[in-house]
Protein backbone atom coordinates (compact mmCIF):
# COMPACT_ATOMS: atom_id res chain seq x y z
CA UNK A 1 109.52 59.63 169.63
CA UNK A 2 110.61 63.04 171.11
CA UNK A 3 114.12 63.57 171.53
CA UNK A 4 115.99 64.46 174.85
CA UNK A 5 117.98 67.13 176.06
CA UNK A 6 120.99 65.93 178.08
CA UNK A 7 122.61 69.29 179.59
CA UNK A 8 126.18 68.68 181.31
CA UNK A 9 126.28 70.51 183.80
CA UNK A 10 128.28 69.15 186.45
CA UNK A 11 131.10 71.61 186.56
CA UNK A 12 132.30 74.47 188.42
CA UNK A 13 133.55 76.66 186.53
CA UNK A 14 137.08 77.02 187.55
CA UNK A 15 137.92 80.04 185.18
CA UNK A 16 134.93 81.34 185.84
CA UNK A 17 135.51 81.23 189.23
CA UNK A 18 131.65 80.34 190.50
CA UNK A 19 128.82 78.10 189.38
CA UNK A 20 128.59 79.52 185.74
CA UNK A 21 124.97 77.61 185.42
CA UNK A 22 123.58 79.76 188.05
CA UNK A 23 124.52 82.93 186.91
CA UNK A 24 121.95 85.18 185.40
CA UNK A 25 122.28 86.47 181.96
CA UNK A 26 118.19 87.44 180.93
CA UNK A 27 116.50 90.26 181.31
CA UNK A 28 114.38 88.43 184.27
CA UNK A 29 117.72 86.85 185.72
CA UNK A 30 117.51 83.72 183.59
CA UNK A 31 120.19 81.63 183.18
CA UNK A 32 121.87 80.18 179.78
CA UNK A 33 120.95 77.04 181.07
CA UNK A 34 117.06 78.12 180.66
CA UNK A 35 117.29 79.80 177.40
CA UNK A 36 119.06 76.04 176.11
CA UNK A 37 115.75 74.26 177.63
CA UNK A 38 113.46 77.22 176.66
CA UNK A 39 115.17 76.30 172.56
CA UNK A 40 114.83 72.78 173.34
CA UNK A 41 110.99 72.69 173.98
CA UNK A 42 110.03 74.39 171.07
CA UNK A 43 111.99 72.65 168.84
CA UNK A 44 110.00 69.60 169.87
CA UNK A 45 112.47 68.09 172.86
CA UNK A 46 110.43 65.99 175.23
CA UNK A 47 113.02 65.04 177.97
CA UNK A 48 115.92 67.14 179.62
CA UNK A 49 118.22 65.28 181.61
CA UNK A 50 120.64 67.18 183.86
CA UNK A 51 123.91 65.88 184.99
CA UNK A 52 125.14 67.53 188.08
CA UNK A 53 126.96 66.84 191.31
CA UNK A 54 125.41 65.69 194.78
CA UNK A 55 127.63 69.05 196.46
CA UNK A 56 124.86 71.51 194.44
CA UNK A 57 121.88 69.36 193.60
CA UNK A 58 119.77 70.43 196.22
CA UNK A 59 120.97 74.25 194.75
CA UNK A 60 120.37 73.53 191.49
CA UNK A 61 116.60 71.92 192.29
CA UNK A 62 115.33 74.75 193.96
CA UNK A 63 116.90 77.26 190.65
CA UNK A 64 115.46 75.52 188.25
CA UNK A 65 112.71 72.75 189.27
CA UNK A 66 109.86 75.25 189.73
CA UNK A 67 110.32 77.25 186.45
CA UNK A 68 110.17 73.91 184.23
CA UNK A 69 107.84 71.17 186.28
CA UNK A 70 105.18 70.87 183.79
CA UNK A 71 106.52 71.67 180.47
CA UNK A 72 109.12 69.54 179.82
CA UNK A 73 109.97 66.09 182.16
CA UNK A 74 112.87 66.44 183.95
CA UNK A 75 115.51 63.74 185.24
CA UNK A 76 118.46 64.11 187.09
CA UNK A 77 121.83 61.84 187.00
CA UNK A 78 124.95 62.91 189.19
CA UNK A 79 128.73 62.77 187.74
CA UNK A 80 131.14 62.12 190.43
CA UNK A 81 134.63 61.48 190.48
CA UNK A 82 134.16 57.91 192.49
CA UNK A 83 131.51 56.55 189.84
CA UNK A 84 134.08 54.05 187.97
CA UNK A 85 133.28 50.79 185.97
CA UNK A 86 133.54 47.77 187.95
CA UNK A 87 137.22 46.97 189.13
CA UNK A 88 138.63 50.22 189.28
CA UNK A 89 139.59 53.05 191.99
CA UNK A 90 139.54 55.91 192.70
CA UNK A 91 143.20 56.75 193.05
CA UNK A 92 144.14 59.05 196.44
CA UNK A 93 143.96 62.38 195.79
CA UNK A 94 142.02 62.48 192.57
CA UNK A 95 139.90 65.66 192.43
CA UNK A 96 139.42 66.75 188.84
CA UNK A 97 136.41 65.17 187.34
CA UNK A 98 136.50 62.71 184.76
CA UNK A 99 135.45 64.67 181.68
CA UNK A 100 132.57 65.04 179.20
CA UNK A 101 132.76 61.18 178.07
CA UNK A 102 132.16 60.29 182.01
CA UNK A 103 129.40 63.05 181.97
CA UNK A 104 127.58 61.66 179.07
CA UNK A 105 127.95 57.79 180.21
CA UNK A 106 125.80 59.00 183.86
CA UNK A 107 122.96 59.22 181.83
CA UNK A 108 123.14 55.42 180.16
CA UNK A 109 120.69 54.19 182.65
CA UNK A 110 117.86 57.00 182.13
CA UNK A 111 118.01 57.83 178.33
CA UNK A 112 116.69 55.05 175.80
CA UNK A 113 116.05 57.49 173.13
CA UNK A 114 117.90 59.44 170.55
CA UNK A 115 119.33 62.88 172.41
CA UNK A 116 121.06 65.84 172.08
CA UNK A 117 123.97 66.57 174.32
CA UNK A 118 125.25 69.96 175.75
CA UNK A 119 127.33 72.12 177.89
CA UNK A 120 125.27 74.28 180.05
CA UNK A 121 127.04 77.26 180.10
CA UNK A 122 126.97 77.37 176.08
CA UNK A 123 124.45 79.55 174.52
CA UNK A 124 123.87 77.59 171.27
CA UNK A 125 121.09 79.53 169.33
CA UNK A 126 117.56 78.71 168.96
CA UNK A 127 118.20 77.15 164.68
CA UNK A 128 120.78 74.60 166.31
CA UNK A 129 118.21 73.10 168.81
CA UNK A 130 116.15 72.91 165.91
CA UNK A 131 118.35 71.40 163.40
CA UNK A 132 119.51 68.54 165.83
CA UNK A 133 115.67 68.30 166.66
CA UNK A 134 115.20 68.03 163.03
CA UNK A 135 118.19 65.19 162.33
CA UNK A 136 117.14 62.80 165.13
CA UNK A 137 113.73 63.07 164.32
CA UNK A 138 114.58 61.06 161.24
CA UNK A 139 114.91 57.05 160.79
CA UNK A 140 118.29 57.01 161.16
CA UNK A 141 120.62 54.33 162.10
CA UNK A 142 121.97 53.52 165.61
CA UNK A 143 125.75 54.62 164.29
CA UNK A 144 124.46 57.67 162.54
CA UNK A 145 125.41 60.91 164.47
CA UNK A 146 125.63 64.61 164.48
CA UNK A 147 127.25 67.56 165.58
CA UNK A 148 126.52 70.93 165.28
CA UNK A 149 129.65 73.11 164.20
CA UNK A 150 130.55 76.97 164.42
CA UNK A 151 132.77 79.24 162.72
CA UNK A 152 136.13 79.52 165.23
CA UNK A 153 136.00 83.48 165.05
CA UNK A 154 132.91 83.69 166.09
CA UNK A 155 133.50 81.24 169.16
CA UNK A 156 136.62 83.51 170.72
CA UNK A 157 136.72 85.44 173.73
CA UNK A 158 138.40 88.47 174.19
CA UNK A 159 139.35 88.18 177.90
CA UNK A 160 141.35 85.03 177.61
CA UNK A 161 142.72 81.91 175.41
CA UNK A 162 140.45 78.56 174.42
CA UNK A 163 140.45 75.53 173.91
CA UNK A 164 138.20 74.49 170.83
CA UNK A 165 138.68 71.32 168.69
CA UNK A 166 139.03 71.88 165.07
CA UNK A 167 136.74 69.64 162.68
CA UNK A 168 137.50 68.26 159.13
CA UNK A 169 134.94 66.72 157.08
CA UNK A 170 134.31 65.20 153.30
CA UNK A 171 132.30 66.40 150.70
CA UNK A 172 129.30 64.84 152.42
CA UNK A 173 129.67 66.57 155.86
CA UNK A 174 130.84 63.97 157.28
CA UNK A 175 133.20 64.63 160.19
CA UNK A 176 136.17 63.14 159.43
CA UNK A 177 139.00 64.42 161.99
CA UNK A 178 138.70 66.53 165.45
CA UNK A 179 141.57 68.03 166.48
CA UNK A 180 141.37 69.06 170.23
CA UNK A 181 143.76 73.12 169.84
CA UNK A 182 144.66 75.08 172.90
CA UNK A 183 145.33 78.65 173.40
CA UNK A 184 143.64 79.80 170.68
CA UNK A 185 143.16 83.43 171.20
CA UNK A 186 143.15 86.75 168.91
CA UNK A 187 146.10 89.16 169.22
CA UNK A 188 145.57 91.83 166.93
CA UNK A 189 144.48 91.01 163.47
CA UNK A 190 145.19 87.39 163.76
CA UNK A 191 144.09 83.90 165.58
CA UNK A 192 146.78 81.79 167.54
CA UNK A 193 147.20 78.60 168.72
CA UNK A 194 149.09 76.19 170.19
CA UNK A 195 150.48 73.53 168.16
CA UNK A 196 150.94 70.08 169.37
CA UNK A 197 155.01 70.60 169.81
CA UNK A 198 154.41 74.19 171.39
CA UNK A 199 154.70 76.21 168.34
CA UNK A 200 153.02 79.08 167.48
CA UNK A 201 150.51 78.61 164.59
CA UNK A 202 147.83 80.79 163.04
CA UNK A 203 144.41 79.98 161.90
CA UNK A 204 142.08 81.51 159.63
CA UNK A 205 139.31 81.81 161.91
CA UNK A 206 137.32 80.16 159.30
CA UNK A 207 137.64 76.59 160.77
CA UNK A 208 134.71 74.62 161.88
CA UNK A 209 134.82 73.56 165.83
CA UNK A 210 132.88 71.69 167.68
CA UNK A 211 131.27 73.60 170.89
CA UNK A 212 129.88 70.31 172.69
CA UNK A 213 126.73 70.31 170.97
CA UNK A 214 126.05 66.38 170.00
CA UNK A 215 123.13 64.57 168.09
CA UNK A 216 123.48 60.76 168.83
CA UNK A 217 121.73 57.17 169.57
CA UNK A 218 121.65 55.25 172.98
CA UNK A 219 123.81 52.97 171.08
CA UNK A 220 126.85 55.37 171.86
CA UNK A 221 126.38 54.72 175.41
CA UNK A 222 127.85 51.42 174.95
CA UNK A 223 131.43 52.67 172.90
CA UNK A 224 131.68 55.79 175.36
CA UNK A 225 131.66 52.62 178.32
CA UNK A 226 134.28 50.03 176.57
CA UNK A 227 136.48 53.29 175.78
CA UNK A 228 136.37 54.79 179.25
CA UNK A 229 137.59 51.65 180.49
CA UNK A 230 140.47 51.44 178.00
CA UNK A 231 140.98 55.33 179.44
CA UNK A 232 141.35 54.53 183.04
CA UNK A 233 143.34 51.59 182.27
CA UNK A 234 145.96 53.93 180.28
CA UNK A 235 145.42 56.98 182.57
CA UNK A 236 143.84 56.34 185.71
CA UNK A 237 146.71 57.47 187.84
CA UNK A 238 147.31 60.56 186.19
CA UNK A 239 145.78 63.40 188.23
CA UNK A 240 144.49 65.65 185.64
CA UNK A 241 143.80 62.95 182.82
CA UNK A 242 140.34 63.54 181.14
CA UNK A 243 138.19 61.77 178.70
CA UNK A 244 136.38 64.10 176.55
CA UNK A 245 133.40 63.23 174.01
CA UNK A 246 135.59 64.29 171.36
CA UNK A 247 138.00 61.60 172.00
CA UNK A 248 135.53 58.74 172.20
CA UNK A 249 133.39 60.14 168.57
CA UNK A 250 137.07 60.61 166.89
CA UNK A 251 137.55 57.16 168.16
CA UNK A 252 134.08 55.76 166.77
CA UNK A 253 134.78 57.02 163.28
CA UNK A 254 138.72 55.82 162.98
CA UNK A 255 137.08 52.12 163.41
CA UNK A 256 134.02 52.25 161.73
CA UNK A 257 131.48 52.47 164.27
CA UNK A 258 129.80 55.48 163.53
CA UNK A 259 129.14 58.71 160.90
CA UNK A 260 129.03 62.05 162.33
CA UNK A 261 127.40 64.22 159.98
CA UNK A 262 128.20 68.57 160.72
CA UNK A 263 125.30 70.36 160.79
CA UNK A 264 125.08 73.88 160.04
CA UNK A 265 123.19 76.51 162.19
CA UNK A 266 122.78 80.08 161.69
CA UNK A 267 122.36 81.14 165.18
CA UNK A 268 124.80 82.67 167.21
CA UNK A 269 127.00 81.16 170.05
CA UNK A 270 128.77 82.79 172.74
CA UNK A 271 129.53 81.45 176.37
CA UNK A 272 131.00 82.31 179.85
CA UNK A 273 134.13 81.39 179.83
CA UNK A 274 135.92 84.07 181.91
CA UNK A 275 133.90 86.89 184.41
CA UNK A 276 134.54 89.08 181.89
CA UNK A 277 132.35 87.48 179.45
CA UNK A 278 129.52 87.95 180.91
CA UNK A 279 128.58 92.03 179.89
CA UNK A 280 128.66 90.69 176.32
CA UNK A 281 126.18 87.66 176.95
CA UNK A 282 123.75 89.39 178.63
CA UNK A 283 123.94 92.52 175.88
CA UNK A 284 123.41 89.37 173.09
CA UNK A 285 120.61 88.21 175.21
CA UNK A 286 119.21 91.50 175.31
CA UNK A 287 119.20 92.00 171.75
CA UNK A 288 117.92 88.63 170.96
CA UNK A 289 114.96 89.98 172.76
CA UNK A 290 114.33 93.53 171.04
CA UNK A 291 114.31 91.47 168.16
CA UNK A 292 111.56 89.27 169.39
CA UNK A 293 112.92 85.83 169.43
CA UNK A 294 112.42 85.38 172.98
CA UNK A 295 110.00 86.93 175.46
CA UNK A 296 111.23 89.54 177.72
CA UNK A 297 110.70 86.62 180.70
CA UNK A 298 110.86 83.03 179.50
CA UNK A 299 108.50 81.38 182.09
């Protein structure tokens, strides 16, 4: 069974200030988006699923439908911030979506098989498509996971701070400990963050972080559901609350319901997090393609 390709792309890029997904980066206008699908396919993905938002579906369609109809299947789900479990509601003047958790639980209905999950304004790297592809290809257990994991130095940007959550594992690689770290940015010769009590602290840069780029089983589906409840029961009236995937897999492994092996990729990431991002992505992209490992147009 083929794996599939669930993209989250349902934001709007508020630092970005635009629809990041949109934006072209290739050499032929393509987007990241594309060159994550374009990874996808050959590592043997049969399915992508996109979640998006009603506002920009009919946008997003005409972008992208033509360029992919016919070599990979395509589904659609839509994240909005009204789409809560049974017996909740949506509190008055609630804007901000729900986070990556709610993203991810859209798709429960249209994904049966083991999948990959992504943000699609991440450029991930052609080995990491192929690594996941690779893991969940394998007769592995419904509470056996994966996640991909980066070096934090190479994950910066130099026009602003992140947010990037820090991973701990055992000797096995299994992920042991996330912890979600804000305002992490370079100044100078050294990485900063935010600690939890709004200290100052400095990191190595030689941390492993989690970029959003998940290997699981539909079985997760049903622990993202029972925890987003718990969320909105705790939080639901708290206008900027979020539930990120993060929080639900760190959740998973504190009780015993699933192992989250870190998988190791070579290839490079880099993403749009600020306009000013975007020279270096395309120049990456660019060189990327000198070097042959993808074709000057994609489709």
């Amino acid at each position: 069974m083929k794996p599939t390709l669930l993209i989250l792309a349902a934001g709007m890029g508020s630092r970005f200030g635009g629809l990041k997904q949109v934006e072209p980066v290739g050499p032929n206008g393509e987007t990241i988006l594309e060159y994550s699908v374009f990874d996808a396919i050959r590592a043997g993905f049969g399915k992508v699923v996109f979640v998006i938002r009603e506002s920009f579906a009919e946008e997003f369609k005409d972008r992208f439908e033509s360029k992919l109809a016919g070599k990979i299947e395509i589904e659609y789900v839509y994240q909005e911030v009204n789409k809560l479990p049974e017996g909740f509601d949506l509190p008055e003047g609630r804007e901000k979506p729900w986070g990556t958790g709610h993203a991810v639980l859209m798709a429960k209905d249209v994904i049966s098989e083991p999948f990959a999950a992504i943000n699609a304004d991440d450029f991930y790297g052609a080995e990491a498509y192929q690594v996941v592809a690779k893991y969940l290809s394998q007769s592995v257990s419904g509470d056996n996971y994966a996640m991909v994991g980066y070096q934090l130095d190479n994950t910066l940007s130099e026009f602003g701070s992140v947010s990037r959550g820090i991973c701990v594992t055992d000797e096995n690689k299994q992920l042991t400990k996330i912890t979600e770290t804000h305002k992490i940015r370079q100044e100078e010769k050294h990485i900063l963050c935010e600690s939890e009590n709004q200290q100052t602290v400095e990191l190595t840069g030689k941390e492993t972080v989690s970029m959003n780029f998940w290997g699981f089983q539909p079985s997760v589906f049903g622990n993202i559901e029972s925890q987003f409840v718990d969320f909105l029961t705790a939080n639901i009236n708290q206008p900027k609350s979020e539930f990120y995937i993060p929080f639900v897999v760190f959740e998973m492994i504190n009780q015993g319901q699933a192992n989250v092996e870190v998988l190791k990729a070579e290839s490079p990431w880099f993403g749009v997090t600020y306009k000013e991002d975007k020279p270096f992505v395309v120049e990456q992209i660019q060189k990327l393609t000198d070097q042959g490992i993808y074709p000057e147009k994609l489709w």
